[in-house]
C-alpha atoms as a PDB file:
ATOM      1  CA  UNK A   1      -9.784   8.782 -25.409  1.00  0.00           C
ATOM      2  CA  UNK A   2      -6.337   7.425 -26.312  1.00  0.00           C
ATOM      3  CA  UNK A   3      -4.626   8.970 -23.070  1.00  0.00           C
ATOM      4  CA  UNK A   4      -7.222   7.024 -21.047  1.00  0.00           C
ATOM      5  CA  UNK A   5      -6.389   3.788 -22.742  1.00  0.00           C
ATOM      6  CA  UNK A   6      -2.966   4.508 -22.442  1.00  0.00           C
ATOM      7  CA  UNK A   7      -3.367   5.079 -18.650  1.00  0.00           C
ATOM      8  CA  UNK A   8      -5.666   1.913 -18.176  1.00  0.00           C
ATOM      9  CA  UNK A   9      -2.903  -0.513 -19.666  1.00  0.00           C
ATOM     10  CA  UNK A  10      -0.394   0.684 -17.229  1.00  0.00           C
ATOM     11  CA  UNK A  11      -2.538  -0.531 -14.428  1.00  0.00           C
ATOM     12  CA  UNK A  12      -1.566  -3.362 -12.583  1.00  0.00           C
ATOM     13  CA  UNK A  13      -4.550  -5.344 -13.084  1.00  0.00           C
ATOM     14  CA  UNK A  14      -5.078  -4.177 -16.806  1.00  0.00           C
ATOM     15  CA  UNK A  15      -1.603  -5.393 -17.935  1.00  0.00           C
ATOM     16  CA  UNK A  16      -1.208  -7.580 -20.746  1.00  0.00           C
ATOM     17  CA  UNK A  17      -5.218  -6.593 -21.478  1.00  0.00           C
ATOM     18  CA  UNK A  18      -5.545  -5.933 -25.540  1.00  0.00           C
ATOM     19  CA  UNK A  19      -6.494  -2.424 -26.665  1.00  0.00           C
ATOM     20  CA  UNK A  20      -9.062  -3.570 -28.377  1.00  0.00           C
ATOM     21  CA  UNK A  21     -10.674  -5.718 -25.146  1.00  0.00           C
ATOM     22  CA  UNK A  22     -10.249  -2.727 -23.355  1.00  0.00           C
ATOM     23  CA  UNK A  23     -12.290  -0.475 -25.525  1.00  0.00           C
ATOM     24  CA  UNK A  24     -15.012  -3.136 -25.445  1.00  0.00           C
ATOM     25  CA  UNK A  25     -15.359  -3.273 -21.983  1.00  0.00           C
ATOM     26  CA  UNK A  26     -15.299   0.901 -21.727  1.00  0.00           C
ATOM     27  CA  UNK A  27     -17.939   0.152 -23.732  1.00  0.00           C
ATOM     28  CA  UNK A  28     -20.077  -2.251 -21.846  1.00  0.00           C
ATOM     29  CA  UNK A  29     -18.679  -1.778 -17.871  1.00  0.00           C
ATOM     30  CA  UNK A  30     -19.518   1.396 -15.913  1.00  0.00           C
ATOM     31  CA  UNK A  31     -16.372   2.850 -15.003  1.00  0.00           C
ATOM     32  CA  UNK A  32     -16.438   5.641 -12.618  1.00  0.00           C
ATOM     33  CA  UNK A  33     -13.719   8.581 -13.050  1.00  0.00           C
ATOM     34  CA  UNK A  34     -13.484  10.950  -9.848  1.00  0.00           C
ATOM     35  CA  UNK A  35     -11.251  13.772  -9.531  1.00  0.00           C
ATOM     36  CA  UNK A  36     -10.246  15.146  -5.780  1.00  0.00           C
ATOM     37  CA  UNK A  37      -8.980  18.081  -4.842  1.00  0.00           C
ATOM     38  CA  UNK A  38      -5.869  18.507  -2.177  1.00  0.00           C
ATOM     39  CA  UNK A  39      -6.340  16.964   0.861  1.00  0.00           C
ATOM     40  CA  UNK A  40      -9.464  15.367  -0.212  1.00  0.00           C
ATOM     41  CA  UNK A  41     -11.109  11.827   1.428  1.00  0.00           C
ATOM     42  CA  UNK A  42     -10.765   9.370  -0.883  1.00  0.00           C
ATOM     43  CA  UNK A  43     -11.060   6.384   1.745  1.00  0.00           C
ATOM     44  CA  UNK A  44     -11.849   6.469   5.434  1.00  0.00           C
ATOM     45  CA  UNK A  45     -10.973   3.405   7.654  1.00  0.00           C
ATOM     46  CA  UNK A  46     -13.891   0.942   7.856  1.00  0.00           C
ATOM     47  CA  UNK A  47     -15.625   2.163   4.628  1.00  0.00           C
ATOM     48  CA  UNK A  48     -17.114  -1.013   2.857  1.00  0.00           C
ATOM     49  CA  UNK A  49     -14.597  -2.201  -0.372  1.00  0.00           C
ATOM     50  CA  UNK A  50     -17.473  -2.471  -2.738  1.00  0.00           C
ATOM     51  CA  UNK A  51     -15.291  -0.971  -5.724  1.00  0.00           C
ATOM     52  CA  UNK A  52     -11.820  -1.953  -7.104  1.00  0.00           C
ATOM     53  CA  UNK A  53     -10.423   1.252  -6.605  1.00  0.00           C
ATOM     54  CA  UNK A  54      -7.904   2.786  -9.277  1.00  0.00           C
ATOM     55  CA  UNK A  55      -5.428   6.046  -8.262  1.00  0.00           C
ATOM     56  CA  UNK A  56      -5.076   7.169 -12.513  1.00  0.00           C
ATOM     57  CA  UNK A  57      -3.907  10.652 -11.641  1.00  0.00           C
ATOM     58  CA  UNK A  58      -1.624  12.535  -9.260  1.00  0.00           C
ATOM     59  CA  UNK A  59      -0.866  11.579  -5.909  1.00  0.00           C
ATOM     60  CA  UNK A  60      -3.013   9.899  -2.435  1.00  0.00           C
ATOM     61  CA  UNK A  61      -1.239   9.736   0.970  1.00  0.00           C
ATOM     62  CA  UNK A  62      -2.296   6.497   2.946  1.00  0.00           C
ATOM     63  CA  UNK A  63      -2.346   6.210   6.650  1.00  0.00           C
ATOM     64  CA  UNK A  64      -2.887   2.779   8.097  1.00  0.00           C
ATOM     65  CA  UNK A  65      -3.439   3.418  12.174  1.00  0.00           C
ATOM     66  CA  UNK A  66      -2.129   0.303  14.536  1.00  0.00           C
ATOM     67  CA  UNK A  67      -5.384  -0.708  16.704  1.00  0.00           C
ATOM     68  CA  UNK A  68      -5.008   1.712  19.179  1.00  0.00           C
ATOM     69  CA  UNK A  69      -4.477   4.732  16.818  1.00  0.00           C
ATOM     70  CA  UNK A  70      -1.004   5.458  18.381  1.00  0.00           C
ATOM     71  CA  UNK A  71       0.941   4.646  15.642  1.00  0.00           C
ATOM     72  CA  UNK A  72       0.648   5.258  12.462  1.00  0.00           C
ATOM     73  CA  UNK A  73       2.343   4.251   9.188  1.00  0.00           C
ATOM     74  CA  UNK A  74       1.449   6.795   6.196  1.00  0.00           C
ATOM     75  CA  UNK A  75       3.287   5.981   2.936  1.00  0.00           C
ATOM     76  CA  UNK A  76       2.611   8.065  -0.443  1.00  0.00           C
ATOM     77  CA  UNK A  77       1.522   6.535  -3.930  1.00  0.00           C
ATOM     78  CA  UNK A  78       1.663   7.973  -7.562  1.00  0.00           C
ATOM     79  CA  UNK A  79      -0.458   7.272 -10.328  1.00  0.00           C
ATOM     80  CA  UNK A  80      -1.009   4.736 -11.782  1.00  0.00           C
ATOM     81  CA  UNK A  81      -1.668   2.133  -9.139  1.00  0.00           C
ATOM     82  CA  UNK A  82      -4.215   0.094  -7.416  1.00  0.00           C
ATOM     83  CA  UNK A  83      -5.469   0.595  -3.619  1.00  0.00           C
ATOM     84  CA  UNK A  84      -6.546  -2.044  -1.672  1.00  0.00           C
ATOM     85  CA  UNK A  85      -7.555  -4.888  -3.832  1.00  0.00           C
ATOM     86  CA  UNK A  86      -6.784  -7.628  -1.311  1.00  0.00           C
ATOM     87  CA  UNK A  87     -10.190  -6.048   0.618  1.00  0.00           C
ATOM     88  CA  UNK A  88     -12.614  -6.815  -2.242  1.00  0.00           C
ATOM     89  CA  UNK A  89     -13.144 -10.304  -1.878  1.00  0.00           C
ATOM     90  CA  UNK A  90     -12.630 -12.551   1.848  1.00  0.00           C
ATOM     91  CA  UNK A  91     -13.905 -12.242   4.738  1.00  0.00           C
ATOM     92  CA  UNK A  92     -13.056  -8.754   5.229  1.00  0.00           C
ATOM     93  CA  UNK A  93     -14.056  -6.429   3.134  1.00  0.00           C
ATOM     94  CA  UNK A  94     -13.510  -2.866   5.017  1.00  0.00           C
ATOM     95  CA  UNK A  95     -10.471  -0.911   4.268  1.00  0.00           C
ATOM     96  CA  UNK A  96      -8.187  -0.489   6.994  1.00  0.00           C
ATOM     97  CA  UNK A  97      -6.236   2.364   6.380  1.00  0.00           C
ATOM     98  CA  UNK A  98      -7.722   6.356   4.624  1.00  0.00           C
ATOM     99  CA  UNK A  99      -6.645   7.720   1.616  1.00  0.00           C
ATOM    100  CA  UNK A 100      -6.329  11.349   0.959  1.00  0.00           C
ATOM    101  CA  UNK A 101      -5.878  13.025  -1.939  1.00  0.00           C
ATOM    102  CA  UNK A 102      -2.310  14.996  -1.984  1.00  0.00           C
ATOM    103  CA  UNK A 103      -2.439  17.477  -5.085  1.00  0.00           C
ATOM    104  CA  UNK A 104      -5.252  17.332  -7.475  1.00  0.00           C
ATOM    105  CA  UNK A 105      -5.555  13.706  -8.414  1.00  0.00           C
ATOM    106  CA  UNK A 106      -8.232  11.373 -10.480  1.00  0.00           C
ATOM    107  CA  UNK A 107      -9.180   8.000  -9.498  1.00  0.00           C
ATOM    108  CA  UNK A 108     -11.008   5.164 -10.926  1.00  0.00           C
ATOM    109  CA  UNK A 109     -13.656   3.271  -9.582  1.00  0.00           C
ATOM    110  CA  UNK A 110     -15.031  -0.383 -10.525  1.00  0.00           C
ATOM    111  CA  UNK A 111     -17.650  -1.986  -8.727  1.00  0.00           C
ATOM    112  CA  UNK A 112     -16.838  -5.316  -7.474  1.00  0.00           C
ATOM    113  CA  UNK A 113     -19.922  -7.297  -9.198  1.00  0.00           C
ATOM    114  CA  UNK A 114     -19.012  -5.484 -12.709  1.00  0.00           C
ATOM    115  CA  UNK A 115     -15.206  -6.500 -11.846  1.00  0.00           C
ATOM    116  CA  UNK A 116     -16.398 -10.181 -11.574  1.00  0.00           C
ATOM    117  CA  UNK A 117     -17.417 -10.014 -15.169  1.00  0.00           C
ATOM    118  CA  UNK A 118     -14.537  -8.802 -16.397  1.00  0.00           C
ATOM    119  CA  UNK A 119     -12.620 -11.450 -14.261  1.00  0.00           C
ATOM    120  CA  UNK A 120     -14.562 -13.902 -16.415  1.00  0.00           C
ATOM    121  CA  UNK A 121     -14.231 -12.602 -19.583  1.00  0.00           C
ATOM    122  CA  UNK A 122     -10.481 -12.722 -19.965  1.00  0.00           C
ATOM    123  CA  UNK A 123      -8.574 -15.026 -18.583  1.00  0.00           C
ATOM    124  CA  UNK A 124      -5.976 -12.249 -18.063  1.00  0.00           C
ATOM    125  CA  UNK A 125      -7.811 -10.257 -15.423  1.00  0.00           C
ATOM    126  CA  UNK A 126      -7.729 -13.478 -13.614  1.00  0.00           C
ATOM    127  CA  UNK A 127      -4.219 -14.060 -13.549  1.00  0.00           C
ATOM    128  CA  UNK A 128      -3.505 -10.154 -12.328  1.00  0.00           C
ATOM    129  CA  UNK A 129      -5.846 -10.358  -9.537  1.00  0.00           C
ATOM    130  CA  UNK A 130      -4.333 -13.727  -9.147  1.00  0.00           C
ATOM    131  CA  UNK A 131      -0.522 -13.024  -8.829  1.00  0.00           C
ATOM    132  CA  UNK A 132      -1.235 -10.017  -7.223  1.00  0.00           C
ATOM    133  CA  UNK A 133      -2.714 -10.940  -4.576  1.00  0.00           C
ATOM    134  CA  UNK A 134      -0.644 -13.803  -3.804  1.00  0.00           C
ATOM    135  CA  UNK A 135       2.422 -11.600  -3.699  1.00  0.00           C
ATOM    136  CA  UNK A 136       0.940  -9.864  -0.915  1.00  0.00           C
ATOM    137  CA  UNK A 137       0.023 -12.623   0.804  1.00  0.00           C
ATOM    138  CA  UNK A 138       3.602 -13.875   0.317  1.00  0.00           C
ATOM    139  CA  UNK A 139       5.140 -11.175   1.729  1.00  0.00           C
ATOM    140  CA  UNK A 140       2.680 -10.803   4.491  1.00  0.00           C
ATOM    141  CA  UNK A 141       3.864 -14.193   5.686  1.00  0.00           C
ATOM    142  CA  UNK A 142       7.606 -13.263   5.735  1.00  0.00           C
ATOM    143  CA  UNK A 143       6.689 -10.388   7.725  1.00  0.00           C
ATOM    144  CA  UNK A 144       4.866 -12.935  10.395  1.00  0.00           C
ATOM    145  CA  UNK A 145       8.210 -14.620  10.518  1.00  0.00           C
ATOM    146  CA  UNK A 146      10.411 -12.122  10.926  1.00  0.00           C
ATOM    147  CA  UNK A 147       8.203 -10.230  13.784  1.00  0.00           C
ATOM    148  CA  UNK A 148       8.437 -13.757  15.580  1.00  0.00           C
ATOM    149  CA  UNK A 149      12.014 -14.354  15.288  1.00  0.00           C
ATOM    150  CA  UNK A 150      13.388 -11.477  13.507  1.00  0.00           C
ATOM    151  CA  UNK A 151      16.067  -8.425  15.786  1.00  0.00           C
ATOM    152  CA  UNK A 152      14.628  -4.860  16.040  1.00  0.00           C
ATOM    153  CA  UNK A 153      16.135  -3.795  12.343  1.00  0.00           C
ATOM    154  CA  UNK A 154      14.242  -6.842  10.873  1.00  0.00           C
ATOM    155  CA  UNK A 155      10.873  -6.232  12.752  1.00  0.00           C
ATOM    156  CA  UNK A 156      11.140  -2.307  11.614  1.00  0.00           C
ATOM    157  CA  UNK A 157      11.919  -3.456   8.027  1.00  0.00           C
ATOM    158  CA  UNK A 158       9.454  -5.722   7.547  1.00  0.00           C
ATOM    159  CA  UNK A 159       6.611  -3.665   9.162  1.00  0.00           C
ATOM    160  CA  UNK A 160       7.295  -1.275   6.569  1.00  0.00           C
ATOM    161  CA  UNK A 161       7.355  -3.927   3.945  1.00  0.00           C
ATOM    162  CA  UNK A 162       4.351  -5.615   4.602  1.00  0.00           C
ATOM    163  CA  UNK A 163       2.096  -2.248   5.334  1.00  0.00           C
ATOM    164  CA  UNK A 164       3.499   0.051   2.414  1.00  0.00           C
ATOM    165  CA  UNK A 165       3.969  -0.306  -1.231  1.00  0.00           C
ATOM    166  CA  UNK A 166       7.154  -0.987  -2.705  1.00  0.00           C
ATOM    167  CA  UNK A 167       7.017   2.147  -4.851  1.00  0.00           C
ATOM    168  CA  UNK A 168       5.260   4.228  -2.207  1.00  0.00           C
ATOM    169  CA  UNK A 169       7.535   6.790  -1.419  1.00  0.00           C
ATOM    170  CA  UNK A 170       7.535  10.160   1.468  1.00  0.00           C
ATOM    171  CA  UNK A 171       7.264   6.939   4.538  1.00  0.00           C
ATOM    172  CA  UNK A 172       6.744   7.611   7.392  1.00  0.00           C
ATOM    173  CA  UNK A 173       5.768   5.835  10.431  1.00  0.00           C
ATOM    174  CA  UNK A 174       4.113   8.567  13.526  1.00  0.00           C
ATOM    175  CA  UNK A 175       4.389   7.213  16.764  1.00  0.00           C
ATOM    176  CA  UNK A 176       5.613   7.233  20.876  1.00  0.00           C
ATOM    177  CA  UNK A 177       8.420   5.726  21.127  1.00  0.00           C
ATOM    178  CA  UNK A 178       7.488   3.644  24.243  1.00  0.00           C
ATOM    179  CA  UNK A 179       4.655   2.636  21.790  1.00  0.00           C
ATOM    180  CA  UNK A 180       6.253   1.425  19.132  1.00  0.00           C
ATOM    181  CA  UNK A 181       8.819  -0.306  21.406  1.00  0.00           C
ATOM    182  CA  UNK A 182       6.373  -2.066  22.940  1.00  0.00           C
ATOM    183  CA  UNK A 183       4.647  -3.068  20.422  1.00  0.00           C
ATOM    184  CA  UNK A 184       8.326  -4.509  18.721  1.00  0.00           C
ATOM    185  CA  UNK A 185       8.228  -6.311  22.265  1.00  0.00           C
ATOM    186  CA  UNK A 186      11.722  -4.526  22.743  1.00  0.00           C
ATOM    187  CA  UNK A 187      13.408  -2.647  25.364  1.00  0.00           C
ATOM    188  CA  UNK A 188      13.916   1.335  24.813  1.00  0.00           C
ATOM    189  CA  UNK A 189      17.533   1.166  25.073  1.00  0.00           C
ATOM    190  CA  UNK A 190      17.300  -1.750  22.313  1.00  0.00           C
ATOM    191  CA  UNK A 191      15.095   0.102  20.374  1.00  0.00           C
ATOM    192  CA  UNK A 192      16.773   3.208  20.268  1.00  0.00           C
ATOM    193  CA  UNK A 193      20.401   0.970  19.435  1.00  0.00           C
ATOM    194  CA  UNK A 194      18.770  -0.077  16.277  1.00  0.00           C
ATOM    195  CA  UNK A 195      17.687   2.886  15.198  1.00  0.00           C
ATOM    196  CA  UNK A 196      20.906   4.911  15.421  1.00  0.00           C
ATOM    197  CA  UNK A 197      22.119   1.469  13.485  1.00  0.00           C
ATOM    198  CA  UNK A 198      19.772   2.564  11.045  1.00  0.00           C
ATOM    199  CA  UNK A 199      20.002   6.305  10.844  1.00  0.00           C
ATOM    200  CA  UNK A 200      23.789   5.708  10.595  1.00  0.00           C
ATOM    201  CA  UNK A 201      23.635   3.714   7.497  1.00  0.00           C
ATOM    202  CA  UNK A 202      21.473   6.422   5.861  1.00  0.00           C
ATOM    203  CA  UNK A 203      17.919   4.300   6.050  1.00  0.00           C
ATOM    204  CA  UNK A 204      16.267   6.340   8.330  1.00  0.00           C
ATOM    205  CA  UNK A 205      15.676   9.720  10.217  1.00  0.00           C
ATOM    206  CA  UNK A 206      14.244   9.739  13.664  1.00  0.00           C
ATOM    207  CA  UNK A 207      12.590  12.005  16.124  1.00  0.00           C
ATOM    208  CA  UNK A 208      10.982  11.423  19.778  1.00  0.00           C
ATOM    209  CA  UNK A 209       7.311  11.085  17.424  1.00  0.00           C
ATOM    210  CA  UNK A 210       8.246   9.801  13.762  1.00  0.00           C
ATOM    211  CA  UNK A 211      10.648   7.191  11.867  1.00  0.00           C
ATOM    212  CA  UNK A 212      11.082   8.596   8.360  1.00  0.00           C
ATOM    213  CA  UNK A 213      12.558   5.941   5.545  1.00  0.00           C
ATOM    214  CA  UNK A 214      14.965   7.536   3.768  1.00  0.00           C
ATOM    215  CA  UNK A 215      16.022   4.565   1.400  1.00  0.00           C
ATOM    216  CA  UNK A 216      13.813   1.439   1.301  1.00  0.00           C
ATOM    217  CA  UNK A 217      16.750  -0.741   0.020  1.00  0.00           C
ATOM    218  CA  UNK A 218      19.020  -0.110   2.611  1.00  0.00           C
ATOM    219  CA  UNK A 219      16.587  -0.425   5.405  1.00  0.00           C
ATOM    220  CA  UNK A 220      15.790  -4.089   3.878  1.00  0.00           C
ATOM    221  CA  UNK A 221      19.663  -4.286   3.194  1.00  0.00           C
ATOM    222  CA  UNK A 222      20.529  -3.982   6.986  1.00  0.00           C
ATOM    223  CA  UNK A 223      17.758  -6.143   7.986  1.00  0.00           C
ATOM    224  CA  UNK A 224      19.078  -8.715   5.904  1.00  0.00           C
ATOM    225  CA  UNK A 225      22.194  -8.957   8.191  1.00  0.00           C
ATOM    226  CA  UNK A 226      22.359 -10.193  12.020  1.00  0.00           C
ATOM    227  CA  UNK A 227      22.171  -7.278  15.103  1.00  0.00           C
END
């Protein structure tokens, strides 16, 4: 029981929660513990976000496919994190992207009316859901501006940053490359510049399908300076 604690107080949206709160409301709340096995479905694109949903254990991959399912950007994410939790309240409420397991891993599921509760009966729930969702949002929006504005480096950067985690790690994003140059409303020959720029700096690896991130902080590093 105390390893469980333990790993539901380094949960995002648990932090700062009291041990002794916490083993009231393991008390009173339902929460749902599922393991997977490798290359398990954990979350398929459209399914309904009815649950906060909890990765306690192991590893998930996450692919999030572009519109037309020709590109794809598929980050990795350890234990213990959160998935998704900007989809359980607004407008929409269908997840986007799939989850598979990668390794044996455990999650933890909440429904979203039971999650409401808990949001009322500490004030610090509120406040986690609270800043976390509005540093998504926050970085959404600098993503918006830099794909209106931003060069080639800064659109590539912040796609990553806006669709991944900033401790998911394995990125990659699958693609054509006439594609993904299209949809960075750039020219091949552009396209290709900024990668090598890129690749040369030690940010990325590329291929005529895939863009793998090799180190997040220098891919935001370069992006930070002018083509």
């Amino acid at each position: 029981m105390d390893s469980i604690f333990d790993t539901l107080m380094e949960l995002p949206l648990f932090q700062g929660v009291s041990r002794l709160k916490l083993s009231e409301l393991v008390e009173k709340v339902p929460f749902h513990f599922i393991k997977y096995r490798d290359g398990d479905t954990i979350v398929s694109v459209g399914d309904k976000c009815d649950s906060l949903l909890f990765l306690v254990s192991g590893q998930a991959r996450i692919d999030i496919p572009c519109k037309n399912k020709r590109i794809h950007f598929l980050e990795t994410l350890a234990a213990p994190n959160v998935i998704g939790p900007d989809y359980l309240f607004g407008k929409t409420t269908n997840y986007p992207f799939s989850v598979y397991s990668r390794g044996v891993c455990g999650t933890l599921q909440i429904a979203k009316s039971d999650y409401i509760n808990m949001i009322q009966s500490d004030r610090v729930f509120l406040f986690n859901i609270l800043n976390m969702l509005s540093r998504n949002t926050q970085r959404n929006t600098a993503s918006i501006l830099a794909l209106t504005k931003g060069t080639i480096v800064e659109r590539i950067a912040h796609f990553v940053n806006s669709l991944t985690h900033p401790e998911g790690t394995d990125i990659k994003i699958a693609f054509r490359q006439k594609d993904f140059s299209t949809m960075l409303g750039a020219q091949r020959t552009s396209f290709i510049n900024a990668l090598e720029r890129l690749k040369d700096v030690g940010a990325i690896d590329y291929s005529l399908t895939e863009i793998v991130i090799k180190d997040r902080n220098k891919l935001s590093s370069v992006s930070g300076n002018n083509d």
